[in-house]
C-alpha atoms as a PDB file:
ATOM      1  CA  UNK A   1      70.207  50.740   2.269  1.00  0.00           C
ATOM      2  CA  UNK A   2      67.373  50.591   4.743  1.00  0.00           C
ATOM      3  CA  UNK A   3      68.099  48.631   7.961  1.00  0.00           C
ATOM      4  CA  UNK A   4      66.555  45.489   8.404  1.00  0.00           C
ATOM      5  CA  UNK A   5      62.966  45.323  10.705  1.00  0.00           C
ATOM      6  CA  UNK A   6      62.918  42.600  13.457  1.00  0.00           C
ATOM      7  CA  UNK A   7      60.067  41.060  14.863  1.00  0.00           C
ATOM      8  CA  UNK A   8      59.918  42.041  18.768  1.00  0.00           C
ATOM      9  CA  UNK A   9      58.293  38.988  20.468  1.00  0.00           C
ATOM     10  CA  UNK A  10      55.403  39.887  22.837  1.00  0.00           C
ATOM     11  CA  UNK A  11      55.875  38.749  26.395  1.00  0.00           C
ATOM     12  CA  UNK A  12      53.666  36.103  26.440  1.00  0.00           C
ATOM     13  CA  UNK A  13      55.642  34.318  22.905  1.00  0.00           C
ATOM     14  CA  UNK A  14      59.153  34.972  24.878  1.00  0.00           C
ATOM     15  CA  UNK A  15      57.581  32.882  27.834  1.00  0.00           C
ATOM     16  CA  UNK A  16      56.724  29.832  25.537  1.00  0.00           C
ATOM     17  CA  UNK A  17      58.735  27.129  23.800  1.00  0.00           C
ATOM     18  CA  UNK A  18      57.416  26.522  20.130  1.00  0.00           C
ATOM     19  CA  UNK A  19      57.204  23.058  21.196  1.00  0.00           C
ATOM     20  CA  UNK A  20      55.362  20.406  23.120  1.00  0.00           C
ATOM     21  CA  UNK A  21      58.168  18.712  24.401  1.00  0.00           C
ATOM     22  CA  UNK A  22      61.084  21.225  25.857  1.00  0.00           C
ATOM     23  CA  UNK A  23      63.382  18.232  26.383  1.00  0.00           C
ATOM     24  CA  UNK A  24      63.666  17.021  23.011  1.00  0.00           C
ATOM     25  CA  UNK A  25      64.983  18.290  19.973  1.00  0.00           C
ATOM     26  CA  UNK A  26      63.226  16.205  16.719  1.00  0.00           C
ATOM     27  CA  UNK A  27      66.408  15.584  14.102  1.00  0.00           C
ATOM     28  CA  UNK A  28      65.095  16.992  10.690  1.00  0.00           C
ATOM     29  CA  UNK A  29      65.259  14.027   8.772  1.00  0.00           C
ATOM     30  CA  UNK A  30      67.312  10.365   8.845  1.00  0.00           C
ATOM     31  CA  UNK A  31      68.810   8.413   5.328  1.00  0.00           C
ATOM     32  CA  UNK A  32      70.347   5.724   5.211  1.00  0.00           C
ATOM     33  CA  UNK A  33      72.272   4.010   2.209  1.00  0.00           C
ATOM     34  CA  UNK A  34      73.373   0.534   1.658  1.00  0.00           C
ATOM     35  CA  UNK A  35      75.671  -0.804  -0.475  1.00  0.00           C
ATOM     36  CA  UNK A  36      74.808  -4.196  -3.109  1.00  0.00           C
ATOM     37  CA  UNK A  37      75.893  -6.492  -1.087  1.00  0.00           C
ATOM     38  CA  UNK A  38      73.846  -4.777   2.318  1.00  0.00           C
ATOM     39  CA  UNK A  39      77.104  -5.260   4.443  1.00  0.00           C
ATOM     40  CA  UNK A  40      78.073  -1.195   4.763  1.00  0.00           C
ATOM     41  CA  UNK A  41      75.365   1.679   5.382  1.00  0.00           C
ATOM     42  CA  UNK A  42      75.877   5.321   5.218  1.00  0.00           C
ATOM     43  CA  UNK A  43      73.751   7.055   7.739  1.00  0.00           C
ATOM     44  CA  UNK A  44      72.843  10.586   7.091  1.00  0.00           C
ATOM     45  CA  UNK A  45      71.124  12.448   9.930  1.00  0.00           C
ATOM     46  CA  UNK A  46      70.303  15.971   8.684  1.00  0.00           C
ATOM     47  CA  UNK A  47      70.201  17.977  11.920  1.00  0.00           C
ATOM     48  CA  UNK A  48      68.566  21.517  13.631  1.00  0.00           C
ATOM     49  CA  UNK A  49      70.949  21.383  16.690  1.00  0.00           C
ATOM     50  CA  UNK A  50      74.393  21.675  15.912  1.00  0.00           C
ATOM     51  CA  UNK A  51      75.511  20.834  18.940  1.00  0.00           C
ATOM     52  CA  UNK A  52      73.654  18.001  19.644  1.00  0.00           C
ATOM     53  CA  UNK A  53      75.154  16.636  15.900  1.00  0.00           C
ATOM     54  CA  UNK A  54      78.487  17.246  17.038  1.00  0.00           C
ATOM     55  CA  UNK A  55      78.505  15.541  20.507  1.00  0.00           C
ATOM     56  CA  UNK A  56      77.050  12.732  18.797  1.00  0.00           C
ATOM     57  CA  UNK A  57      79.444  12.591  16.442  1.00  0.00           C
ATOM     58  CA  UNK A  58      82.364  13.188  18.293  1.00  0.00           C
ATOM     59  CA  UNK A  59      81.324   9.909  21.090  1.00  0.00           C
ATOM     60  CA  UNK A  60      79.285   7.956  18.187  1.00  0.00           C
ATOM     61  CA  UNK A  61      82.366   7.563  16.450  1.00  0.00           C
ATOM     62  CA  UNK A  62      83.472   5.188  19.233  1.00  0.00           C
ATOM     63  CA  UNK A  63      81.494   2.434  18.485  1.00  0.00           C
ATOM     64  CA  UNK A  64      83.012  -0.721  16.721  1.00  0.00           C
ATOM     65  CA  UNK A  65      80.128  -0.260  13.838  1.00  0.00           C
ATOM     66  CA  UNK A  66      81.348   3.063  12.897  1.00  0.00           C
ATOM     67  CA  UNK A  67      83.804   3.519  10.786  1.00  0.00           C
ATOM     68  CA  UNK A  68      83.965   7.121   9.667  1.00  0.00           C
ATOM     69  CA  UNK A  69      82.098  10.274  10.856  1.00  0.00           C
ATOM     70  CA  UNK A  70      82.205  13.069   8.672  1.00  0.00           C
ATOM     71  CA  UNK A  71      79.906  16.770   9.282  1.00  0.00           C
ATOM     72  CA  UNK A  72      78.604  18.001   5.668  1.00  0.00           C
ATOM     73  CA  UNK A  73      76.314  21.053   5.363  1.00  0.00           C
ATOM     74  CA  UNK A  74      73.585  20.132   7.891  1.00  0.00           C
ATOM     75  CA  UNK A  75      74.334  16.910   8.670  1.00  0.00           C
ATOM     76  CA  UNK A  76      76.240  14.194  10.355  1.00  0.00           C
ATOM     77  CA  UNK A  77      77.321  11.325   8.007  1.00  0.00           C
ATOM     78  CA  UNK A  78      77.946   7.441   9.795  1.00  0.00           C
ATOM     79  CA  UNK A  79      79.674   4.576   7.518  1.00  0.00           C
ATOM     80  CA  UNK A  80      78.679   2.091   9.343  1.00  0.00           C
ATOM     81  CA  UNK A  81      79.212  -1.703   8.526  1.00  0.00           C
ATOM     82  CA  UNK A  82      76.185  -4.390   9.984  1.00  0.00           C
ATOM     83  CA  UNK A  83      75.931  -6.093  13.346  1.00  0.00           C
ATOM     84  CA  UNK A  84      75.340  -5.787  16.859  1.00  0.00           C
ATOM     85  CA  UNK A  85      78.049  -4.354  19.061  1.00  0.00           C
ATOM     86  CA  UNK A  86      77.689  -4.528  22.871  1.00  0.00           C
ATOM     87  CA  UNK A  87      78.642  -1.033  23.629  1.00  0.00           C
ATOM     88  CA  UNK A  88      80.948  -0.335  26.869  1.00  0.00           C
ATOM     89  CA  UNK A  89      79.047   3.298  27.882  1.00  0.00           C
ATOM     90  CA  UNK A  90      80.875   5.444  30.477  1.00  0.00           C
ATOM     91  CA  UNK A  91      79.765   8.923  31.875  1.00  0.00           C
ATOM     92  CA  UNK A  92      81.274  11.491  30.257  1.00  0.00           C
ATOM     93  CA  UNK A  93      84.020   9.363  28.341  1.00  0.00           C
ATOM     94  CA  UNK A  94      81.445   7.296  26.254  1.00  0.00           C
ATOM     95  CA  UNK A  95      77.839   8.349  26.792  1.00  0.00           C
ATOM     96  CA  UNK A  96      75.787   7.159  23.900  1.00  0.00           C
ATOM     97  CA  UNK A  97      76.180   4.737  20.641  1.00  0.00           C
ATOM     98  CA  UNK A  98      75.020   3.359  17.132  1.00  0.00           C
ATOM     99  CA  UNK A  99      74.908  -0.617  19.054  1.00  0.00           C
ATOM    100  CA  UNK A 100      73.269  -2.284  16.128  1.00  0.00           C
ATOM    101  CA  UNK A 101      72.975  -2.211  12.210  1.00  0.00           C
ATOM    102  CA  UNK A 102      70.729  -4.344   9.867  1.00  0.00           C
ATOM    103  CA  UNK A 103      70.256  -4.133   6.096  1.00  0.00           C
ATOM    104  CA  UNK A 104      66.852  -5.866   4.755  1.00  0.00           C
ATOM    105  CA  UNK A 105      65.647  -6.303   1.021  1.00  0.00           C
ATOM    106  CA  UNK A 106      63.655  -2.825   1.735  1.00  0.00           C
ATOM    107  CA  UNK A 107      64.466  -1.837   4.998  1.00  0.00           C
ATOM    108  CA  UNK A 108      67.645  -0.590   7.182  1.00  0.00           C
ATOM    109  CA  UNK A 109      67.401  -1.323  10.842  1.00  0.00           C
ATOM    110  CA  UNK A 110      69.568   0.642  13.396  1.00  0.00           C
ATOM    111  CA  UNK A 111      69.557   0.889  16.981  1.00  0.00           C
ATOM    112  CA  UNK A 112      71.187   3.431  19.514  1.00  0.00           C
ATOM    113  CA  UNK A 113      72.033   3.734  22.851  1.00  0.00           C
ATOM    114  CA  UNK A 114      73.001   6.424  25.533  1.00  0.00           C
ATOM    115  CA  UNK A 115      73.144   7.521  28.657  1.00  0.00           C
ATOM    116  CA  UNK A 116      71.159  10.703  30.089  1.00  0.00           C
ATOM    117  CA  UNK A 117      71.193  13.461  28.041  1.00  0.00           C
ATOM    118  CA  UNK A 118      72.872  11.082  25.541  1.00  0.00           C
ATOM    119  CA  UNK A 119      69.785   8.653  25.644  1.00  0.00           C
ATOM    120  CA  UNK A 120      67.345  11.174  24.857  1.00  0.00           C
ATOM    121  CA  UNK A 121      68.991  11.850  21.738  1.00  0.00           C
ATOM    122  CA  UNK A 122      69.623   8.147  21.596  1.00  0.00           C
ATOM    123  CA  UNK A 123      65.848   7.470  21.827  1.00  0.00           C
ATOM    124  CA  UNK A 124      62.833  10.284  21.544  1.00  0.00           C
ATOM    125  CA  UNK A 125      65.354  12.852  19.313  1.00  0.00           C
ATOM    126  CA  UNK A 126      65.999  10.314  16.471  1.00  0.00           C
ATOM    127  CA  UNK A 127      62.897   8.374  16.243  1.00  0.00           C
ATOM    128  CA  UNK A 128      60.615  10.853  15.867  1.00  0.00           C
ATOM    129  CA  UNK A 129      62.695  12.097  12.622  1.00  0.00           C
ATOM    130  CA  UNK A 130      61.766  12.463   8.623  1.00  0.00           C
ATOM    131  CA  UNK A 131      62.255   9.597   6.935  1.00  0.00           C
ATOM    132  CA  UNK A 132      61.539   6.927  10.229  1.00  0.00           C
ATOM    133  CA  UNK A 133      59.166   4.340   9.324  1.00  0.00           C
ATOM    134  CA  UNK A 134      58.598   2.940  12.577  1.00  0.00           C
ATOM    135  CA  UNK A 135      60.386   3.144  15.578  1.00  0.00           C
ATOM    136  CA  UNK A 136      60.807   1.565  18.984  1.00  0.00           C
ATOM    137  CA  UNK A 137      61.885   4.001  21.627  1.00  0.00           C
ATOM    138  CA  UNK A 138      62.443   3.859  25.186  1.00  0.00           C
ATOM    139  CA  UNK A 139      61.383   6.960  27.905  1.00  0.00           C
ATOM    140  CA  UNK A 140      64.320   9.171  28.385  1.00  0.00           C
ATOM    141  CA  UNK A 141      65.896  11.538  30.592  1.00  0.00           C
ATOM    142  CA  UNK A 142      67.951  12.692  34.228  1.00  0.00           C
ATOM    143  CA  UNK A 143      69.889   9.690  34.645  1.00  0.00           C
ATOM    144  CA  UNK A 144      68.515   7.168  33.110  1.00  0.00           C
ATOM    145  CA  UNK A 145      70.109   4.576  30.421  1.00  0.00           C
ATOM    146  CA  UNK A 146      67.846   4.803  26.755  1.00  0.00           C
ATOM    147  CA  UNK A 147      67.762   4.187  23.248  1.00  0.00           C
ATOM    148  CA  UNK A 148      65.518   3.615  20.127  1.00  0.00           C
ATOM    149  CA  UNK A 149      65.727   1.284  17.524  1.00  0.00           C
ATOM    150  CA  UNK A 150      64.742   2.727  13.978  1.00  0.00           C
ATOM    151  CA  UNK A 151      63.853   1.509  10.925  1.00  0.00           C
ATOM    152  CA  UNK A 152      64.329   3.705   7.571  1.00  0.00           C
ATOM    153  CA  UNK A 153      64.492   2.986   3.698  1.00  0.00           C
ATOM    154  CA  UNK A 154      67.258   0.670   2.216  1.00  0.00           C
ATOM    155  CA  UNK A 155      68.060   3.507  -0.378  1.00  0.00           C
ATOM    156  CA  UNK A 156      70.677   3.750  -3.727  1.00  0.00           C
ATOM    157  CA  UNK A 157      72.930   6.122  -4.100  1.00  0.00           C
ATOM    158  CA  UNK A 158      72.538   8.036  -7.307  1.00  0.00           C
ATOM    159  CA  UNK A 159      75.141  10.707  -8.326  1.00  0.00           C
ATOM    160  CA  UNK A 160      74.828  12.898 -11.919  1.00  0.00           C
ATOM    161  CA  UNK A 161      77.363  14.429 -12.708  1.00  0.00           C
ATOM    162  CA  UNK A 162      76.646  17.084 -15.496  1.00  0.00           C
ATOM    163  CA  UNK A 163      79.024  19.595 -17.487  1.00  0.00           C
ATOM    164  CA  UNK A 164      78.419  22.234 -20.168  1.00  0.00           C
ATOM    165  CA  UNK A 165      74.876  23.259 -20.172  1.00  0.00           C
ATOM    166  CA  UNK A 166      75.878  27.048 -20.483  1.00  0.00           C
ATOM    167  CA  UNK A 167      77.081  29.453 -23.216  1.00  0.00           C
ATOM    168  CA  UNK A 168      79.118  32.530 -23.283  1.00  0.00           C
ATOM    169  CA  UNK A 169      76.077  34.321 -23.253  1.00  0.00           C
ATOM    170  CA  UNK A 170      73.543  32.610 -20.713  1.00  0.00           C
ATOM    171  CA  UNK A 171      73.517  30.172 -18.240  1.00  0.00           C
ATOM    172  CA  UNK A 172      75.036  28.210 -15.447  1.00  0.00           C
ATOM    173  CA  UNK A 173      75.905  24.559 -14.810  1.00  0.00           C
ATOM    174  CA  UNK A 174      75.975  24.866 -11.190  1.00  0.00           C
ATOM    175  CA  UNK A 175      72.773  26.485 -10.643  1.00  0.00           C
ATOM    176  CA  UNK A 176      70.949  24.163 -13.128  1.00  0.00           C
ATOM    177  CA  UNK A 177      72.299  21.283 -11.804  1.00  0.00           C
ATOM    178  CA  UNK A 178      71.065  22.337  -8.314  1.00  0.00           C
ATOM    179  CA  UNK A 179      67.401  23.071  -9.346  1.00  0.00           C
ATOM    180  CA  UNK A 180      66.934  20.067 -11.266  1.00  0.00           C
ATOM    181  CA  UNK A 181      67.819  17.845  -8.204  1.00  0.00           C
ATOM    182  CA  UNK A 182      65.639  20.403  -6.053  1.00  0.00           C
ATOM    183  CA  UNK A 183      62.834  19.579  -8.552  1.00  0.00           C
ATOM    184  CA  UNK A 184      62.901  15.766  -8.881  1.00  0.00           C
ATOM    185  CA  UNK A 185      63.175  15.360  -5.066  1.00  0.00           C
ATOM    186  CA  UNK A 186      60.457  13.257  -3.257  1.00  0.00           C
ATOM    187  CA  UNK A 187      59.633  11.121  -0.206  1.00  0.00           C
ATOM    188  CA  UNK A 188      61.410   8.302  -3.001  1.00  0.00           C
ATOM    189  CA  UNK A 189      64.313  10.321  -4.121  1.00  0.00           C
ATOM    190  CA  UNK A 190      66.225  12.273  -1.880  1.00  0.00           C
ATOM    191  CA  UNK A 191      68.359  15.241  -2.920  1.00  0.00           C
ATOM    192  CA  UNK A 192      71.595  14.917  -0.515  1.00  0.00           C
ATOM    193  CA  UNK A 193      74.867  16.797  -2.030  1.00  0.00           C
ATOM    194  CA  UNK A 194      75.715  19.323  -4.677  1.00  0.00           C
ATOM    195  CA  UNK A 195      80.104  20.069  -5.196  1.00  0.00           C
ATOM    196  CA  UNK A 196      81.280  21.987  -7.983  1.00  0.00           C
ATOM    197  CA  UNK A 197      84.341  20.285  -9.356  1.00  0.00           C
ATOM    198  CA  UNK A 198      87.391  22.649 -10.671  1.00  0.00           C
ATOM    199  CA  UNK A 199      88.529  21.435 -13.867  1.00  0.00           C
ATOM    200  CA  UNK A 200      91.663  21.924 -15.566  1.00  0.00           C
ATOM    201  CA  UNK A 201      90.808  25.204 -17.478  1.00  0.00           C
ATOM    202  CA  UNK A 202      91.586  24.256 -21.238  1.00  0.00           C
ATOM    203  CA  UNK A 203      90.583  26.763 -23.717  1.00  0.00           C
ATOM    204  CA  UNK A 204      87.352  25.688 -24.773  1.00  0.00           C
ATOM    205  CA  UNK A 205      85.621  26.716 -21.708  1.00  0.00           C
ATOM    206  CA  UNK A 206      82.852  28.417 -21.220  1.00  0.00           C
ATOM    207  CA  UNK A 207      84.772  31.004 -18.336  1.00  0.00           C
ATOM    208  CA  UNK A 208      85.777  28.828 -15.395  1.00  0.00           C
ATOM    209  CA  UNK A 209      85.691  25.137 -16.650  1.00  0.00           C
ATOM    210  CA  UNK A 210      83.753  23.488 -13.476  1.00  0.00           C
ATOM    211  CA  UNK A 211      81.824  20.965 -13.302  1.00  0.00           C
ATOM    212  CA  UNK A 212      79.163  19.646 -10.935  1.00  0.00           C
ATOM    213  CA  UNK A 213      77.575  16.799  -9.407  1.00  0.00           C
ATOM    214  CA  UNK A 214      74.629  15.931  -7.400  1.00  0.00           C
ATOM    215  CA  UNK A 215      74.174  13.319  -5.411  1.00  0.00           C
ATOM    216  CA  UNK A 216      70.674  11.534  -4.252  1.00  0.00           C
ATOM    217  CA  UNK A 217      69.374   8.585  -2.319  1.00  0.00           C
ATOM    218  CA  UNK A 218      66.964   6.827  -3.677  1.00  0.00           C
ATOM    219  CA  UNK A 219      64.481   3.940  -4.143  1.00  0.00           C
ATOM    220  CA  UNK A 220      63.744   4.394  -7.391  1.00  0.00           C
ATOM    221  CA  UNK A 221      66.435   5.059  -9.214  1.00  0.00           C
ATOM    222  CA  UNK A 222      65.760   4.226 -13.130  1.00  0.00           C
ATOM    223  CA  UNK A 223      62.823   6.923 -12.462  1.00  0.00           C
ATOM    224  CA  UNK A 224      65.251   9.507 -11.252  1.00  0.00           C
ATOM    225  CA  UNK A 225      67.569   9.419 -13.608  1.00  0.00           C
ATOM    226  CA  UNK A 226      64.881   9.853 -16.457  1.00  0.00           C
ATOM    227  CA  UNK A 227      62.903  12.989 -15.122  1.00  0.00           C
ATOM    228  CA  UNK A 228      66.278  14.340 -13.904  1.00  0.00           C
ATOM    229  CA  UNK A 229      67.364  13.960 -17.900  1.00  0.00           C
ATOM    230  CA  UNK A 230      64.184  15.247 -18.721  1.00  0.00           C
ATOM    231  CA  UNK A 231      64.617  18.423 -16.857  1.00  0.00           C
ATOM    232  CA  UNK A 232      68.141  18.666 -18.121  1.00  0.00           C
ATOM    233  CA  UNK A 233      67.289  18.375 -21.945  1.00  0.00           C
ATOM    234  CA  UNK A 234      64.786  20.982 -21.611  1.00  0.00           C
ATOM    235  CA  UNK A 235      66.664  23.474 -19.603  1.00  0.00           C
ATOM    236  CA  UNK A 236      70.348  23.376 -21.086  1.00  0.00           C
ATOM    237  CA  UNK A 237      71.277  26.362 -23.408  1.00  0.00           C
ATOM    238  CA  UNK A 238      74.391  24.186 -24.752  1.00  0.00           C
ATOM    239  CA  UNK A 239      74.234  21.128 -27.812  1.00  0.00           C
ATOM    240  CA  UNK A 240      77.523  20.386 -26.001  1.00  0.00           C
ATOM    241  CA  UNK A 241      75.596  19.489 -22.559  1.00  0.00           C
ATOM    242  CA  UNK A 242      77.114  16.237 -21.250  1.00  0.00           C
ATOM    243  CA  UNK A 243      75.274  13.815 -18.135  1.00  0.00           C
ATOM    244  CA  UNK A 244      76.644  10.984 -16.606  1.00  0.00           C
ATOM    245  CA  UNK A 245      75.490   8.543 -13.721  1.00  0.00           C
ATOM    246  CA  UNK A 246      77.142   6.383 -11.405  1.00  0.00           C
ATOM    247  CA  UNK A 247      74.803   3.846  -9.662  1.00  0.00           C
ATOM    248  CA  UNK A 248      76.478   2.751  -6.662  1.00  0.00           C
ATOM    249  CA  UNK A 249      77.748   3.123  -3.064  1.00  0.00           C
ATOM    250  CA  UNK A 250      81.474   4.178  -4.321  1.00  0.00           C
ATOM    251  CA  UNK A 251      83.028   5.803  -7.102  1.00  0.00           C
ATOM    252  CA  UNK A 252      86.546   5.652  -6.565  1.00  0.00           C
ATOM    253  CA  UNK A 253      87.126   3.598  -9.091  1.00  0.00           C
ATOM    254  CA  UNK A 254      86.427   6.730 -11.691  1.00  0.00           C
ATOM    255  CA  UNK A 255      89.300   8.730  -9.310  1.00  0.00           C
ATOM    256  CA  UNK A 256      91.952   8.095 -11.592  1.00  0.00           C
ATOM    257  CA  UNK A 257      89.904   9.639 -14.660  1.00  0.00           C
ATOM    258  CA  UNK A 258      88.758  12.570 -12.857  1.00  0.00           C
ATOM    259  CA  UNK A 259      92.361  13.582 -11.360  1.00  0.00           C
ATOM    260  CA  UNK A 260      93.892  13.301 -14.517  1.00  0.00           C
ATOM    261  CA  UNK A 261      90.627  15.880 -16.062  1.00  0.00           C
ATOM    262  CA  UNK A 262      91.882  17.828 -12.937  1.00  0.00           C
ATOM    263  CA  UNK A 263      95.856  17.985 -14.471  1.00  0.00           C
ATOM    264  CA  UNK A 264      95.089  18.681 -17.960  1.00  0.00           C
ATOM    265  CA  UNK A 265      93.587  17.305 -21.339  1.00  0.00           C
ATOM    266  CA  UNK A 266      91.687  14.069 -21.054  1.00  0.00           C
ATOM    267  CA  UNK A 267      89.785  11.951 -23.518  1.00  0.00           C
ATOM    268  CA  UNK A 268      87.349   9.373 -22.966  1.00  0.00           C
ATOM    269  CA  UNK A 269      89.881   6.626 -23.651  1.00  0.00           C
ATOM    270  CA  UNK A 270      91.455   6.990 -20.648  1.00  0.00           C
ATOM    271  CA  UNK A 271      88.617   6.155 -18.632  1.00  0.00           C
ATOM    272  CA  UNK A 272      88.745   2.831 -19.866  1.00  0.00           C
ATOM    273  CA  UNK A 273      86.068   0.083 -17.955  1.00  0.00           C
ATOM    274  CA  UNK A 274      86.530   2.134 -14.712  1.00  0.00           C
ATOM    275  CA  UNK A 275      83.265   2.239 -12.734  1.00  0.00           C
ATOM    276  CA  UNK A 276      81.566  -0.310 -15.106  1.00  0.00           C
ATOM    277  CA  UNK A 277      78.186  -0.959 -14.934  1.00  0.00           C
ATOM    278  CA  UNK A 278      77.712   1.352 -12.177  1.00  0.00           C
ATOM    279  CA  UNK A 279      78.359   4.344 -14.667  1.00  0.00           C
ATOM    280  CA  UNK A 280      76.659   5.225 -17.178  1.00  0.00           C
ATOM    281  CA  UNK A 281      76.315   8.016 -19.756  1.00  0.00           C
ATOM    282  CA  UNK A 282      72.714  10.027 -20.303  1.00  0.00           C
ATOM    283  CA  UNK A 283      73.895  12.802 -22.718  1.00  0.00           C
ATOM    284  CA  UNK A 284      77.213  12.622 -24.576  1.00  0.00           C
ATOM    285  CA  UNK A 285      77.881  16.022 -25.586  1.00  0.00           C
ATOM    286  CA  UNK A 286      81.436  17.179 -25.120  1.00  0.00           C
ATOM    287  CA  UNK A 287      80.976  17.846 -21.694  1.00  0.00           C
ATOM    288  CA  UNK A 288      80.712  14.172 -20.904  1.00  0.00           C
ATOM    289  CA  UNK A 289      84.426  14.693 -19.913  1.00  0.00           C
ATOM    290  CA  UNK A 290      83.438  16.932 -16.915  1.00  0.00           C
ATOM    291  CA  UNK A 291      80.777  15.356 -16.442  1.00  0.00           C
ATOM    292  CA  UNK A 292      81.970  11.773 -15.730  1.00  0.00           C
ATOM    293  CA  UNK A 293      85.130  13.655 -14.049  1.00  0.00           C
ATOM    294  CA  UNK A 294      82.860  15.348 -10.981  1.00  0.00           C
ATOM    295  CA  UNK A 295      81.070  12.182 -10.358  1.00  0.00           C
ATOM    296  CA  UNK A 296      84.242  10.887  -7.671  1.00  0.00           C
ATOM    297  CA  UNK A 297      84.433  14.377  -5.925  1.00  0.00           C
ATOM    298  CA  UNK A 298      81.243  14.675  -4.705  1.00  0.00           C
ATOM    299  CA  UNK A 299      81.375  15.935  -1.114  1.00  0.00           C
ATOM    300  CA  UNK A 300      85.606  16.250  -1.371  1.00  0.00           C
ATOM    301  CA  UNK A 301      84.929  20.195  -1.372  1.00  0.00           C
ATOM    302  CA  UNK A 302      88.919  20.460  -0.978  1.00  0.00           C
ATOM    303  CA  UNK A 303      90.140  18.746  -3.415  1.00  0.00           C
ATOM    304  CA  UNK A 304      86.976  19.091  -6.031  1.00  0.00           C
ATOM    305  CA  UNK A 305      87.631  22.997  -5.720  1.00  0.00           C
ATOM    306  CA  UNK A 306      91.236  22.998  -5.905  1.00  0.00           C
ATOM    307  CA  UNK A 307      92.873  24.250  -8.987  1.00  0.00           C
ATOM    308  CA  UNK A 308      95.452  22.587 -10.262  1.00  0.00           C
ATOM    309  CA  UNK A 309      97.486  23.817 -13.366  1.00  0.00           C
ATOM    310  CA  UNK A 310      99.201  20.838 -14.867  1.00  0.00           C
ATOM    311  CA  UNK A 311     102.496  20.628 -12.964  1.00  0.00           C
ATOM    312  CA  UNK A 312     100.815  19.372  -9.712  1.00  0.00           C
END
């Protein structure tokens, strides 16, 4: 094997920043989805500085409008529920905070605080991101109290969960699934998640009886679930190929189902009016099953990988 080449920067690179402002580090790209009735809001800040993520998260999480804080992949995700908080900052012990949270007909409206280093991420770092639509943001910097207020898409979330689209001989569900949502991603529709699911292995499998589910956020939902069936029909190698779709901000309610697909056999009977309207199925092949079964585990890594037998 021939050892890898790297680039030796010349002196005059090493000396300069690859940026025009060395005190501020731009976050990648900001989502945000709201549930129906606009009272909760996910935040999703995809970051470059994973620092920077985590000492948000870790003092963010302080903040009477955050509920949850969870780090997935390459970003930081905020359940958040909507008001204004008057935020208590402190050096050191509480530096910087998500203060307000709005949810419009189109648009979601939050606003941050911090202080010092913690307002410059508060303010320049956040609304200069992907996915800002307009943005009010104080100066920042030494010691000085700042914070933006941004204003992003009110998006859907949109998770298809999808399940025998390979045969003995060919194919993959997991990588399928993955370049299908790479493929009907736009500024509209963004591609956020992908888990595999373990199933319970019953003998009909094709080798390891997973599933898989991606999950978007979207505006335009009706439009991403057709080209993502498109895609899907013309790409599967299986007659047995099985899509499902949950429209909505939570899919416990299909938990029971899918644990129960986890333990051993399962039929569609038992999934009885669990998710309702929110779910609904694209392709009904056999592997509708899995299909509908992955939709709940999306970004539960540990327990959608976890194999269990039939005695757990």
């Amino acid at each position: 094997m021939t050892a890898p080449v790297y680039r030796r920067a010349d002196e005059q690179e090493a000396r300069d920043l690859q940026t025009d402002d060395p005190y501020s580090i731009t976050y990648p790209e900001i989502i945000a989805i709201a549930d129906r009735n606009g009272t909760k809001v996910e935040l999703i800040e995809q970051f470059d500085c994973i620092g920077g993520a985590m000492w948000s998260g870790h003092h963010y999480r302080k903040s009477p409008l955050v509920k949850s804080v969870r780090n997935i992949g390459n970003a930081m995700r905020y359940l958040l529920v909507t008001g204004k908080a008057e935020l208590g900052l402190a050096s050191s012990s509480f530096p910087a905070g998500i203060s307000g949270v709005e949810v419009g007909a189109q648009e979601i409206h939050v606003s941050y605080i911090g202080m010092g280093g913690g307002g410059v991420g508060a303010s320049i770092c956040r609304a200069n991101a992907r996915g800002v639509l307009r943005a009010v943001c104080d100066p920042a910097g030494g010691s000085r109290l700042a914070g933006a207020e941004i204003w992003v898409p009110r998006r859907e979330r949109v998770l298809i969960g999808v399940d025998d689209t390979d045969t003995p001989e060919a194919g993959a569900t997991w990588t399928l699934a993955h370049n299908i949502g790479r493929a009907v991603e736009d500024d509209a529709t963004r591609y956020i998640s992908h888990t595999i699911v373990q199933l319970f292995p019953v003998p009909e499998k094709t080798k390891n009886c997973v599933s898989t589910v991606c999950e978007f956020a979207t505006t335009e939902p009706e439009r991403l679930v057709r080209l993502y069936r498109r895609l899907l029909e013309k790409y599967t190698l299986s007659p047995k190929t099985g899509m499902a779709v949950f429209r909505g901000f939570d899919p416990s309610p299909i938990l029971g189902f899918a644990r129960k697909a986890k333990r051993g056999y399962v039929s569609l009977q038992a999934l009885e009016d669990a998710g309702g309207s929110d779910l609904s199925i694209e392709m009904d092949g056999k592997g509708i099953i899995g299909a509908i079964a992955a939709i709940p585990f999306y970004c539960n890594y540990t327990e959608a990988l976890s194999l269990w037998n039939g005695s757990h």
